[in-house]
C-alpha atoms as a PDB file:
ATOM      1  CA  UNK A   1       0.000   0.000   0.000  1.00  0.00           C
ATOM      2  CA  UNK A   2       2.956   2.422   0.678  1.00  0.00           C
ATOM      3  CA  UNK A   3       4.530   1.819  -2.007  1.00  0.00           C
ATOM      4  CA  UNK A   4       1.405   2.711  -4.647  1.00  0.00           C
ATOM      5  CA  UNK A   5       0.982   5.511  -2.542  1.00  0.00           C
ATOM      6  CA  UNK A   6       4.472   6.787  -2.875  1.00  0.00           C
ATOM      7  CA  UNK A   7       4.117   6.021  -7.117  1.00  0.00           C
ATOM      8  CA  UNK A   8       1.034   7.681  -7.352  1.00  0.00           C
ATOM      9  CA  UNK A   9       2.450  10.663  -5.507  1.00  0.00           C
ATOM     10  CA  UNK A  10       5.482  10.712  -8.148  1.00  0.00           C
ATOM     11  CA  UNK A  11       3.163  11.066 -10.710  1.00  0.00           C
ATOM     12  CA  UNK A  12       1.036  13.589  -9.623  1.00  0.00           C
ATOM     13  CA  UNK A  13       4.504  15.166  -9.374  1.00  0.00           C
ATOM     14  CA  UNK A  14       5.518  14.977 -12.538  1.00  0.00           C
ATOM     15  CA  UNK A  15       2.144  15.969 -14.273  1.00  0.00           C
ATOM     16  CA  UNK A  16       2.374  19.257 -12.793  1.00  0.00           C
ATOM     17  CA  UNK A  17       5.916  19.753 -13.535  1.00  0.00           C
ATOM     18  CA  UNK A  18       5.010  18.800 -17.390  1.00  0.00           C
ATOM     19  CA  UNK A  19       2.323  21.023 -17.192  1.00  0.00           C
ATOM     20  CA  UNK A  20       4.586  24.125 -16.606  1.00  0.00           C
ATOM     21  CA  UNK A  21       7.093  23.241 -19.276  1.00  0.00           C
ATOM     22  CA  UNK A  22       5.419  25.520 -21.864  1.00  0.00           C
ATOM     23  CA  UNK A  23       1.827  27.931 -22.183  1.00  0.00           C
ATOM     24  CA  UNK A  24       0.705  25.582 -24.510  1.00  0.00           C
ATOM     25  CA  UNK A  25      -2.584  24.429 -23.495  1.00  0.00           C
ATOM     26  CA  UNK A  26      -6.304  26.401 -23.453  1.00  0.00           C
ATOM     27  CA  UNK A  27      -6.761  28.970 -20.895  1.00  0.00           C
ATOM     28  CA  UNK A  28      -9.693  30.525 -19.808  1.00  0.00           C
ATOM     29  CA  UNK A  29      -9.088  34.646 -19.264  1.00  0.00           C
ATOM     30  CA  UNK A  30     -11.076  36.193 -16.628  1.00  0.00           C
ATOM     31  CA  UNK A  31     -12.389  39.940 -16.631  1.00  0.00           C
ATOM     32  CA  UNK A  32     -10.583  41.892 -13.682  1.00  0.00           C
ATOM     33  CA  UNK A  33     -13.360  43.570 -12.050  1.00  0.00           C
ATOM     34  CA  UNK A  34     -16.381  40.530 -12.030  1.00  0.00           C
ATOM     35  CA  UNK A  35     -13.795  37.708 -12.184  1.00  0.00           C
ATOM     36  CA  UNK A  36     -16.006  36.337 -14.864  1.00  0.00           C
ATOM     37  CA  UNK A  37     -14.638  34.289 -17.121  1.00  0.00           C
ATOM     38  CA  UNK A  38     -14.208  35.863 -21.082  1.00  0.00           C
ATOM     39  CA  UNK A  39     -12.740  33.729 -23.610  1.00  0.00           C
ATOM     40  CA  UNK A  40     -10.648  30.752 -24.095  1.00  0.00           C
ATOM     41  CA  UNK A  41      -7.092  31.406 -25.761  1.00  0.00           C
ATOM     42  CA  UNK A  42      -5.209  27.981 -27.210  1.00  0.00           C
ATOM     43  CA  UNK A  43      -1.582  28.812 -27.252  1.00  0.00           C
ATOM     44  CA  UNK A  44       0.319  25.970 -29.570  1.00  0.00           C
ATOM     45  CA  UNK A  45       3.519  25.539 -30.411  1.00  0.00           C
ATOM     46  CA  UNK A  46       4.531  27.024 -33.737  1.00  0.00           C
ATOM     47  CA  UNK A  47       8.057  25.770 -34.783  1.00  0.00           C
ATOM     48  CA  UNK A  48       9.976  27.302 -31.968  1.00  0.00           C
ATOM     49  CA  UNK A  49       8.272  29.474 -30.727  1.00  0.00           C
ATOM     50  CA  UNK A  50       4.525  29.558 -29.365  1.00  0.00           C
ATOM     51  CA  UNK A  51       1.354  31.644 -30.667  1.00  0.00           C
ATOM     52  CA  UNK A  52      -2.177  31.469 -29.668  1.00  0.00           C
ATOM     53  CA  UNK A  53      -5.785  32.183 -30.832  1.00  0.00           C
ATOM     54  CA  UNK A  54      -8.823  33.028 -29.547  1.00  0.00           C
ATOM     55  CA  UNK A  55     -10.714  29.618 -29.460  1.00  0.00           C
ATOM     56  CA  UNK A  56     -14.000  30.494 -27.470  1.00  0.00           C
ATOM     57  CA  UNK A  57     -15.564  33.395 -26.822  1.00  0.00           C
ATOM     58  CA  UNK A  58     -17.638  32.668 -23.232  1.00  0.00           C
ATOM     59  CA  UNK A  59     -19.857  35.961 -22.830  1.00  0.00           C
ATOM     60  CA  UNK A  60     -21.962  34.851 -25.450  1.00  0.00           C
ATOM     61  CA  UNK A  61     -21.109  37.718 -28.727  1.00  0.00           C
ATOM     62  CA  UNK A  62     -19.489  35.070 -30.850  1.00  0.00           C
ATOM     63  CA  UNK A  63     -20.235  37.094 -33.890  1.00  0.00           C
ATOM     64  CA  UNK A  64     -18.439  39.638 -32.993  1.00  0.00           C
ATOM     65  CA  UNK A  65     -15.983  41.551 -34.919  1.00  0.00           C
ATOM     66  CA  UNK A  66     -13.284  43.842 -34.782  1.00  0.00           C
ATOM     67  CA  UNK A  67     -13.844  47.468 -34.707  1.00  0.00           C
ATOM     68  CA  UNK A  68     -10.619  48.907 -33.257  1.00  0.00           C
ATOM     69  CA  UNK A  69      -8.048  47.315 -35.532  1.00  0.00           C
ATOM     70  CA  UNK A  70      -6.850  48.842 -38.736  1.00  0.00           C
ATOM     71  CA  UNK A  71      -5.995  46.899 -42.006  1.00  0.00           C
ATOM     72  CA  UNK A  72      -6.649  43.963 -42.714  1.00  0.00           C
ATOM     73  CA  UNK A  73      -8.055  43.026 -39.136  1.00  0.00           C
ATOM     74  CA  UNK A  74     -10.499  46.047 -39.646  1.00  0.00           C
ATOM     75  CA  UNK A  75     -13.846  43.920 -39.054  1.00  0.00           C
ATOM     76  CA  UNK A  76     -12.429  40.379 -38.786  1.00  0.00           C
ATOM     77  CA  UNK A  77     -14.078  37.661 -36.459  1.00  0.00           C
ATOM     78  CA  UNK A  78     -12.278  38.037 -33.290  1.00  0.00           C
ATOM     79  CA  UNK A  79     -12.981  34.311 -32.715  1.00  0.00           C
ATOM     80  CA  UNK A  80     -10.101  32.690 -33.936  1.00  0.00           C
ATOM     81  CA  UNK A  81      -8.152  35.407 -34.260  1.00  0.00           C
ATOM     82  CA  UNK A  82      -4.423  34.899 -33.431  1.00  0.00           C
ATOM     83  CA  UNK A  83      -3.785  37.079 -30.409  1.00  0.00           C
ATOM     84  CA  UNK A  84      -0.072  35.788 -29.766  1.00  0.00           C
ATOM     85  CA  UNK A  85       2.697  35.538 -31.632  1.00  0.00           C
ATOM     86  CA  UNK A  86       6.438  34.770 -31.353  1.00  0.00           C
ATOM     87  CA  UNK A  87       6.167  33.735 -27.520  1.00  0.00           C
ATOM     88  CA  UNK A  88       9.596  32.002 -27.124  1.00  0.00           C
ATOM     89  CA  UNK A  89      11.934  30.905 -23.383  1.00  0.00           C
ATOM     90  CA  UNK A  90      13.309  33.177 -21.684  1.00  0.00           C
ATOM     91  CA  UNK A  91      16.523  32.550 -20.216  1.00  0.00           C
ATOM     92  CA  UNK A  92      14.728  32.210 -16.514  1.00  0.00           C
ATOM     93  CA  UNK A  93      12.623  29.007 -15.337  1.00  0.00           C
ATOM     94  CA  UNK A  94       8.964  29.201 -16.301  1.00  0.00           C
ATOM     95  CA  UNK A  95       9.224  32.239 -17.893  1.00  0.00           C
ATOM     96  CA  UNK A  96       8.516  32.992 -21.836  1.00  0.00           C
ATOM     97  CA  UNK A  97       9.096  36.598 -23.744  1.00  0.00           C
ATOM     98  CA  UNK A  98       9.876  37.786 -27.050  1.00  0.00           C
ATOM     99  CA  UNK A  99       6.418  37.634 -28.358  1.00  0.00           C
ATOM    100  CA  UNK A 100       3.178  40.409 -28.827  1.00  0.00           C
ATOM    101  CA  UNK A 101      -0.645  40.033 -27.396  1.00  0.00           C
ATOM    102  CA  UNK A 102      -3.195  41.461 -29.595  1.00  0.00           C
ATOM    103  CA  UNK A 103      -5.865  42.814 -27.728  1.00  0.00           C
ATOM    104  CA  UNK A 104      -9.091  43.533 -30.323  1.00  0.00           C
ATOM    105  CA  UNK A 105     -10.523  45.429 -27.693  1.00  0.00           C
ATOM    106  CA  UNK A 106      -8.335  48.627 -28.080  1.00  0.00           C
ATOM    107  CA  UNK A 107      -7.399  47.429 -31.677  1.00  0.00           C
ATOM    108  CA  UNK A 108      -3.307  47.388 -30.191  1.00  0.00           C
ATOM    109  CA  UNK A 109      -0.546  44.798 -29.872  1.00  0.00           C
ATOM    110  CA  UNK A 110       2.138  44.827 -26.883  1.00  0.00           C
ATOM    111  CA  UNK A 111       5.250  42.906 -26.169  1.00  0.00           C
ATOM    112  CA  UNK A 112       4.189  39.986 -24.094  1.00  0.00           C
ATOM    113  CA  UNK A 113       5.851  38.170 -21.100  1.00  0.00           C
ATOM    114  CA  UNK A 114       3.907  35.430 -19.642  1.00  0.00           C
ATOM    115  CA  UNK A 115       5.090  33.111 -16.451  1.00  0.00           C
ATOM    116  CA  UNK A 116       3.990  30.312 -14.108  1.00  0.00           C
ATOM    117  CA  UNK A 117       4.728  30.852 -10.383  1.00  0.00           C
ATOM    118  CA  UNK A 118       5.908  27.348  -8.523  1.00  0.00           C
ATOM    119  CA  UNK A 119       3.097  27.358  -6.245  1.00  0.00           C
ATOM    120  CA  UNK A 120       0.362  27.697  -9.621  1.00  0.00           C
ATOM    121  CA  UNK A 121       1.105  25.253 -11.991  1.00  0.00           C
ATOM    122  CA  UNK A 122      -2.371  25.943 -13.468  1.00  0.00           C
ATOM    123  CA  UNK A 123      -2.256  30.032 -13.823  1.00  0.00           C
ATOM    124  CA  UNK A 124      -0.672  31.827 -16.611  1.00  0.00           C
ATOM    125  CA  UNK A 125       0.780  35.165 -15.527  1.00  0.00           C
ATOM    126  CA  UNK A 126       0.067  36.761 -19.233  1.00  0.00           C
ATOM    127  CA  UNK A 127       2.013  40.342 -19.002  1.00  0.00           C
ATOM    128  CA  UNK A 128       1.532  43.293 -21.833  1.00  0.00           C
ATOM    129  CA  UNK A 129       3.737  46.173 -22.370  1.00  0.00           C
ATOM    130  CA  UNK A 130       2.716  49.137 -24.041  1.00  0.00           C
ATOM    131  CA  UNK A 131       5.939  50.766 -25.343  1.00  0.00           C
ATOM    132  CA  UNK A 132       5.787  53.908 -22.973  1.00  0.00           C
ATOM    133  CA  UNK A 133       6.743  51.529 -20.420  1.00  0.00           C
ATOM    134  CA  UNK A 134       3.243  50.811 -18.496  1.00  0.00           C
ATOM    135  CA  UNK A 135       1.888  47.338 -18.182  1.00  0.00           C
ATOM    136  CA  UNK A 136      -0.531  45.420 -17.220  1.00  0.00           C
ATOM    137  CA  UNK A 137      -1.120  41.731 -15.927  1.00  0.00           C
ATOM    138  CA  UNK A 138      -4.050  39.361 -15.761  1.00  0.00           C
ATOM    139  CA  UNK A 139      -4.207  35.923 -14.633  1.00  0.00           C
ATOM    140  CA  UNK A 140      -5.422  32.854 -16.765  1.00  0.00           C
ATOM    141  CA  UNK A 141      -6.653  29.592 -15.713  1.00  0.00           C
ATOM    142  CA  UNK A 142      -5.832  26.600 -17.387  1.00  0.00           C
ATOM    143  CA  UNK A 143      -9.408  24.927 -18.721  1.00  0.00           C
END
């Protein structure tokens, strides 16, 4: 009996350390006032690097569109539209940079930084900066 107990512990283990070797996976975003949950973003590998769509919308508008972008995203389907791109490791555990987030909201992309703390294996830390310098950060749950 021990010694199942002691496997099955090891491999509980090792799924959550698998589970924070890359974003890749669906994650549900949550709106930062209500804590409801928005959308569902798929991040996939892409060669080396990782990118990511918008694979559900959750409030219910899954027609909509995009009125704040310019060119040829001017009106597209915002579900399914790729909202990452170029997501690659950073040099520190857990942590990923080098890519942009789209946000069709305000029609704008920022560089992106995303990381898992130890302690939540399941929450993305998904970090945009605006080029004057100011950021923000939102926390997504893996689905």
């Amino acid at each position: 009996m021990t010694k199942l107990l002691l496997i099955l512990c090891c491999c509980v283990s090792l799924t959550v350390s698998a589970q924070t070797d890359s974003p890749a996976g669906r994650w549900k975003t949550l709106d930062e006032d209500t804590g409801e949950a928005k959308s569902i973003i798929e991040i996939y590998v892409k060669g080396r690097t990782f990118d990511g769509r918008i694979a559900e919308i959750l409030t219910g508008n899954t027609t909509a569109v995009c009125t704040e972008c310019d060119g040829k995203l001017k009106g597209a389907p915002i579900l399914g539209m790729q909202i990452i791109d170029g997501l690659e490791p950073d040099d520190e555990d857990m942590v990923w940079a080098g890519g942009t987030i789209f946000d069709p909201q305000k029609g704008a992309s920022y560089k992106l930084v995303v990381w898992f703390e130890p302690d939540e294996p399941d929450v993305l830390y998904v970090r945009g900066k605006h080029w004057t310098g100011l950021y923000r950060t939102q926390r997504w749950v893996r689905e």
